[in-house]
PDB file of N, CA and C in Angstrom:
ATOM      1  N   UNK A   1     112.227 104.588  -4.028  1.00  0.00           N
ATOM      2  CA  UNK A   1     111.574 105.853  -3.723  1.00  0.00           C
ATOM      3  C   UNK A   1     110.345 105.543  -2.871  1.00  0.00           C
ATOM      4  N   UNK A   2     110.182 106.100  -1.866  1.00  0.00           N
ATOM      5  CA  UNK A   2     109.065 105.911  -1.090  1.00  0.00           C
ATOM      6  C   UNK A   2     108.037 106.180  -1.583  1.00  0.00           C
ATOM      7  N   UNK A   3     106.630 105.492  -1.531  1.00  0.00           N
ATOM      8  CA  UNK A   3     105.672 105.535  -2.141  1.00  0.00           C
ATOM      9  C   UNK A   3     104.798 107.097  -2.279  1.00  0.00           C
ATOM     10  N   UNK A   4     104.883 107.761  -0.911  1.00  0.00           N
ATOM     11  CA  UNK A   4     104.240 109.144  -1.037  1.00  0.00           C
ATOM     12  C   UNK A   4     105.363 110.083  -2.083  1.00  0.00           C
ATOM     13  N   UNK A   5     106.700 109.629  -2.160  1.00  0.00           N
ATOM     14  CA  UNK A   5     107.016 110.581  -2.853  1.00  0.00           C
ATOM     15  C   UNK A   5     107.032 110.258  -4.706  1.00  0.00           C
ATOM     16  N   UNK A   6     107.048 109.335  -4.709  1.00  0.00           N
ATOM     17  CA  UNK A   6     106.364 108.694  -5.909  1.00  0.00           C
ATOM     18  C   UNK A   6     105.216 108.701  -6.748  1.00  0.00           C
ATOM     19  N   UNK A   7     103.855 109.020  -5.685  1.00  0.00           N
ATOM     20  CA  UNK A   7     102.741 109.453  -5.921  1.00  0.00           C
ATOM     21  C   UNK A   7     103.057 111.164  -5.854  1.00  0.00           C
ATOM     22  N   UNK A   8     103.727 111.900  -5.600  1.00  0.00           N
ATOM     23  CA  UNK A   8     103.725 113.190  -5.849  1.00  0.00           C
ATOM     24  C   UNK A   8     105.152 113.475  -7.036  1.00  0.00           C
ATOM     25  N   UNK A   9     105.903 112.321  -7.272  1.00  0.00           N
ATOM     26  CA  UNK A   9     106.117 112.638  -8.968  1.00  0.00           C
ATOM     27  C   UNK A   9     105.765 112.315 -10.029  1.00  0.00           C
ATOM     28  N   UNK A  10     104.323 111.439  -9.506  1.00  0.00           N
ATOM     29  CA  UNK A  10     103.791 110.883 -11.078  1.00  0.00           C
ATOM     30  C   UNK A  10     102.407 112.403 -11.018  1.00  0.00           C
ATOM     31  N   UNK A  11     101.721 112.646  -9.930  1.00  0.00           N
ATOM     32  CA  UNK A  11     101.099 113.684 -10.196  1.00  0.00           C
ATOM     33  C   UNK A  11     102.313 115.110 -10.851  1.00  0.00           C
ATOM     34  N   UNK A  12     102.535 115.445 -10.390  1.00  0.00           N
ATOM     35  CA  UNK A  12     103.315 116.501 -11.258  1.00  0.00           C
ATOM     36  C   UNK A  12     103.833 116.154 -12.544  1.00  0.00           C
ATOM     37  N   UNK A  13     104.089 115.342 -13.000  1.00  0.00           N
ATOM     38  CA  UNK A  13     104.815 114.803 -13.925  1.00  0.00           C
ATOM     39  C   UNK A  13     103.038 114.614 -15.254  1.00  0.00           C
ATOM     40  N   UNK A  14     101.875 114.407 -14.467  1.00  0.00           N
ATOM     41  CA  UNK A  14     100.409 114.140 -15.034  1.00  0.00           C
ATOM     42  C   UNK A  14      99.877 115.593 -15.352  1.00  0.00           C
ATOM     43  N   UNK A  15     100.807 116.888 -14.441  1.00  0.00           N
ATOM     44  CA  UNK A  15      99.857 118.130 -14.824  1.00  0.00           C
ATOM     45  C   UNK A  15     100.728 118.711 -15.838  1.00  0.00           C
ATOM     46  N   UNK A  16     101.993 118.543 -15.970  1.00  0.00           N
ATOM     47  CA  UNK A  16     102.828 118.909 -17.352  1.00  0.00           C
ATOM     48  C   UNK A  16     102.234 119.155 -18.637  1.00  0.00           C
ATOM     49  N   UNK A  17     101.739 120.056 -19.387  1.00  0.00           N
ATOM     50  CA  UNK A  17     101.369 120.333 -20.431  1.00  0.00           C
ATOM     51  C   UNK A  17     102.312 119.717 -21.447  1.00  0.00           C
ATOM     52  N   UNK A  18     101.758 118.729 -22.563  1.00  0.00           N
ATOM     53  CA  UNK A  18     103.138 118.387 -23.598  1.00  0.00           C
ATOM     54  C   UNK A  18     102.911 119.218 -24.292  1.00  0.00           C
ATOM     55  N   UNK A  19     104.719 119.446 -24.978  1.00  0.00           N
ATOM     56  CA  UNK A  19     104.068 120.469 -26.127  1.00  0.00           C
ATOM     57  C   UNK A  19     103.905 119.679 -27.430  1.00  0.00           C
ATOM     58  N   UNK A  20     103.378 120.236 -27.995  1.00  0.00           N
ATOM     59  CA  UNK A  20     102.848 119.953 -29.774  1.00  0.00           C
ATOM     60  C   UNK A  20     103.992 119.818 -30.489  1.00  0.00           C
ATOM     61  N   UNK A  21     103.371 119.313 -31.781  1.00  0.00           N
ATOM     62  CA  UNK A  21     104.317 118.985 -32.849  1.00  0.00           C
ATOM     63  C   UNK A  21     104.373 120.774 -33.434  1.00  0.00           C
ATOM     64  N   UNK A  22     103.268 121.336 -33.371  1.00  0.00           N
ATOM     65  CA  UNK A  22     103.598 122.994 -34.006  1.00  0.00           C
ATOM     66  C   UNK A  22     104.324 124.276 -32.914  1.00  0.00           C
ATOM     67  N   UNK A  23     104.425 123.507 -31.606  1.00  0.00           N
ATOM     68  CA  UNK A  23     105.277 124.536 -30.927  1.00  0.00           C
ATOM     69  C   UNK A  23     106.966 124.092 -31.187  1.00  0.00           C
ATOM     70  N   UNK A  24     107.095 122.717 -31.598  1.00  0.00           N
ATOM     71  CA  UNK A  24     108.322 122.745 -32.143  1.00  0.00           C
ATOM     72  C   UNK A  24     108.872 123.409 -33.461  1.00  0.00           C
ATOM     73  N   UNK A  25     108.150 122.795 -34.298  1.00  0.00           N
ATOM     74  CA  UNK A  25     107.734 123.849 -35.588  1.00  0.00           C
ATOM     75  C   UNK A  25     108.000 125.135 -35.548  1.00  0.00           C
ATOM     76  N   UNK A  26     107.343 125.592 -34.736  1.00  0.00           N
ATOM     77  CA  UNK A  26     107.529 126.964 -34.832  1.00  0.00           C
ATOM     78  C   UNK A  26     109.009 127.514 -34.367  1.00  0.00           C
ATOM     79  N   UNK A  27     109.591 126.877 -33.232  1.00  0.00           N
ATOM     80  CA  UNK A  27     110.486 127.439 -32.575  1.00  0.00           C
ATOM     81  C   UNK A  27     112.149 126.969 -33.790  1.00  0.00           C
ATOM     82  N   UNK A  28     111.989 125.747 -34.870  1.00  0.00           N
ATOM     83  CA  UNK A  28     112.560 125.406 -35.582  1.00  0.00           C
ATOM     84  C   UNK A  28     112.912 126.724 -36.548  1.00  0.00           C
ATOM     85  N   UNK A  29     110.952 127.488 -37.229  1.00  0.00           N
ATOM     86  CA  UNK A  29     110.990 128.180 -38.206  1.00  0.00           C
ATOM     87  C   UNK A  29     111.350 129.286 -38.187  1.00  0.00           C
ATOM     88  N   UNK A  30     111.095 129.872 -36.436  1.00  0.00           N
ATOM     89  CA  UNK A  30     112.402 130.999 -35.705  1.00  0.00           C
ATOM     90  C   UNK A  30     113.403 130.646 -36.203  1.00  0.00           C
ATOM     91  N   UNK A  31     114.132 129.458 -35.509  1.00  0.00           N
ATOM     92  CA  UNK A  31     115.803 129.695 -35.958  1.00  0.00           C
ATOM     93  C   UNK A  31     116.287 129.901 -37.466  1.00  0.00           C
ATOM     94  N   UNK A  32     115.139 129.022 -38.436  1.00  0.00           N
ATOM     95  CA  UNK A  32     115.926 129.040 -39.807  1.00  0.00           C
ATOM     96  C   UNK A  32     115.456 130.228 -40.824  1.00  0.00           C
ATOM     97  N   UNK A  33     114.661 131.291 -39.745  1.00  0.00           N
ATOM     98  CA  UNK A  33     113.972 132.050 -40.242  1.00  0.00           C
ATOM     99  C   UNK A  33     115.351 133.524 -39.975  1.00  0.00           C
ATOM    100  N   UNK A  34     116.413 133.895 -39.210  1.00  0.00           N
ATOM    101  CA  UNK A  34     117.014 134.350 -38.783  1.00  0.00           C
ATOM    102  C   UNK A  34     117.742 135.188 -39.924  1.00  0.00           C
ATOM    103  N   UNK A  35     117.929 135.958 -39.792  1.00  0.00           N
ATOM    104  CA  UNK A  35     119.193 136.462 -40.999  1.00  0.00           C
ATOM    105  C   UNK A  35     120.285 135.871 -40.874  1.00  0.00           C
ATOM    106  N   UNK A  36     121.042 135.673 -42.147  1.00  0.00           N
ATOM    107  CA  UNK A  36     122.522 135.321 -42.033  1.00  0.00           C
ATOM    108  C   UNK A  36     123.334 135.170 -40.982  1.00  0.00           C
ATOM    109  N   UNK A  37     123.279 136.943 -40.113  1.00  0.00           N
ATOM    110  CA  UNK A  37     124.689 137.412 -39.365  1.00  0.00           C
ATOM    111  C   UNK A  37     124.030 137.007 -38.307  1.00  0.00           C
ATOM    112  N   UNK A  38     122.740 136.256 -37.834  1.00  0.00           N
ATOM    113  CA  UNK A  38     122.258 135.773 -36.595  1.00  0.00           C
ATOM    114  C   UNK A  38     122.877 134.126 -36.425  1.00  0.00           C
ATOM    115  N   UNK A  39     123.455 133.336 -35.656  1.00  0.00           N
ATOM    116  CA  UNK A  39     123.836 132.227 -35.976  1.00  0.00           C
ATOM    117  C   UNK A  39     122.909 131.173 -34.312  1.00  0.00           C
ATOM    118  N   UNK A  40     122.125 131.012 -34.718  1.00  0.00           N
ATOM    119  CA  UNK A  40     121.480 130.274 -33.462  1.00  0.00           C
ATOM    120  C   UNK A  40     122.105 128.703 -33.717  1.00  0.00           C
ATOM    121  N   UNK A  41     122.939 128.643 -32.270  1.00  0.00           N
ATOM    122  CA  UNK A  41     123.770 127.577 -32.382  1.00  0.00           C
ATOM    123  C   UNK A  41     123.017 126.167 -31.429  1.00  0.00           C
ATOM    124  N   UNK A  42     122.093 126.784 -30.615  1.00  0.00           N
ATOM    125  CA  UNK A  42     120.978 125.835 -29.882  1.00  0.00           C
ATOM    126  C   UNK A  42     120.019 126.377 -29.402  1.00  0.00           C
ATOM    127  N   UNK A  43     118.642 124.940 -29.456  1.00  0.00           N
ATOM    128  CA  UNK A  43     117.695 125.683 -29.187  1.00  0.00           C
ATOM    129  C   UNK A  43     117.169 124.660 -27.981  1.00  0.00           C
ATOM    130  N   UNK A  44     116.820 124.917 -26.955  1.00  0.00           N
ATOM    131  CA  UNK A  44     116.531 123.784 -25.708  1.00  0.00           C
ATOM    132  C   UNK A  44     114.484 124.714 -26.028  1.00  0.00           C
ATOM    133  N   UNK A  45     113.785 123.045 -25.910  1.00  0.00           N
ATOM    134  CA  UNK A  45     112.428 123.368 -25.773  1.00  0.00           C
ATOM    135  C   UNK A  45     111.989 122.166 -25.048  1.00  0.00           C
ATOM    136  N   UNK A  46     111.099 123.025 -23.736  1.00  0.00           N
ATOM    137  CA  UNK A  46     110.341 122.056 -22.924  1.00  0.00           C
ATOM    138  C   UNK A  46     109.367 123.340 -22.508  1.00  0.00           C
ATOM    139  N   UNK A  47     108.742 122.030 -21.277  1.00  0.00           N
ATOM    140  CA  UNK A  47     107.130 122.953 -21.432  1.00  0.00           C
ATOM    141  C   UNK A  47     107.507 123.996 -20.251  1.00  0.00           C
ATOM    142  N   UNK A  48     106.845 125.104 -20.223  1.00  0.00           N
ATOM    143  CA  UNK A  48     107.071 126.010 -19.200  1.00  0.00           C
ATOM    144  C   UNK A  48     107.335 125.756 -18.171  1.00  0.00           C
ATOM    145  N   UNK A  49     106.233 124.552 -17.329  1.00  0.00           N
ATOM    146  CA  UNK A  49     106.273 124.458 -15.993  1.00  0.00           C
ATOM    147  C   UNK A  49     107.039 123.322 -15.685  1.00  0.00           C
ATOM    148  N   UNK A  50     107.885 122.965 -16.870  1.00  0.00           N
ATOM    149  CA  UNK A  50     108.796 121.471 -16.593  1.00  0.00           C
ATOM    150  C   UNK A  50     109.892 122.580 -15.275  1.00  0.00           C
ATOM    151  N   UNK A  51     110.112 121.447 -14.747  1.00  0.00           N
ATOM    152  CA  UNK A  51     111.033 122.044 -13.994  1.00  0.00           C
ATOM    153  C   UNK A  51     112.613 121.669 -14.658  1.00  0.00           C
ATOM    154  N   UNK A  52     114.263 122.228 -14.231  1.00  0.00           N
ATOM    155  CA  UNK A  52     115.066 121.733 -14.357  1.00  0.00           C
ATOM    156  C   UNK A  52     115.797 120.424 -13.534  1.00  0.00           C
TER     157      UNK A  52
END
Protein backbone atom coordinates (compact mmCIF):
# COMPACT_ATOMS: atom_id res chain seq x y z
CA UNK A 1 0.00 0.00 0.00
CA UNK A 2 1.48 3.22 -0.80
CA UNK A 3 2.53 5.21 1.98
CA UNK A 4 0.02 8.33 1.55
CA UNK A 5 -2.66 5.90 1.39
CA UNK A 6 -1.65 4.18 4.45
CA UNK A 7 -1.25 7.30 6.40
CA UNK A 8 -4.92 8.11 5.47
CA UNK A 9 -6.06 4.54 6.78
CA UNK A 10 -4.39 4.62 9.97
CA UNK A 11 -5.86 8.29 10.49
CA UNK A 12 -9.39 7.23 9.90
CA UNK A 13 -9.09 4.09 11.42
CA UNK A 14 -7.49 6.71 14.84
CA UNK A 15 -10.88 8.89 14.63
CA UNK A 16 -13.22 5.70 15.01
CA UNK A 17 -14.98 5.95 18.25
CA UNK A 18 -14.68 2.27 20.06
CA UNK A 19 -17.60 1.20 21.46
CA UNK A 20 -17.84 0.20 25.21
CA UNK A 21 -18.31 -2.80 27.03
CA UNK A 22 -22.07 -1.14 28.04
CA UNK A 23 -23.06 -0.34 24.43
CA UNK A 24 -22.72 -4.02 23.90
CA UNK A 25 -24.56 -4.75 26.99
CA UNK A 26 -27.10 -2.94 26.21
CA UNK A 27 -27.75 -3.97 22.66
CA UNK A 28 -27.42 -7.85 24.18
CA UNK A 29 -30.24 -6.74 26.99
CA UNK A 30 -32.48 -5.48 23.89
CA UNK A 31 -32.40 -8.78 22.33
CA UNK A 32 -32.97 -10.98 25.51
CA UNK A 33 -35.24 -8.42 26.69
CA UNK A 34 -37.82 -9.15 23.61
CA UNK A 35 -41.04 -11.02 24.06
CA UNK A 36 -41.31 -14.57 23.17
CA UNK A 37 -43.08 -14.12 19.58
CA UNK A 38 -40.04 -11.59 18.77
CA UNK A 39 -37.12 -13.99 17.69
CA UNK A 40 -33.90 -11.77 17.07
CA UNK A 41 -31.82 -14.14 15.15
CA UNK A 42 -28.66 -11.50 14.77
CA UNK A 43 -27.33 -8.69 16.02
CA UNK A 44 -24.23 -6.91 13.94
CA UNK A 45 -22.64 -3.93 16.30
CA UNK A 46 -19.98 -1.49 15.21
CA UNK A 47 -19.39 2.08 15.67
CA UNK A 48 -21.49 4.45 13.59
CA UNK A 49 -18.89 5.96 11.51
CA UNK A 50 -17.12 2.48 10.86
CA UNK A 51 -17.55 2.21 7.42
CA UNK A 52 -18.59 -1.22 5.52
Amino acid sequence: MPAASQAGQDHRLATIEALTAEDVAAAILYAVSQPARVNVNEIVIRPTDQER
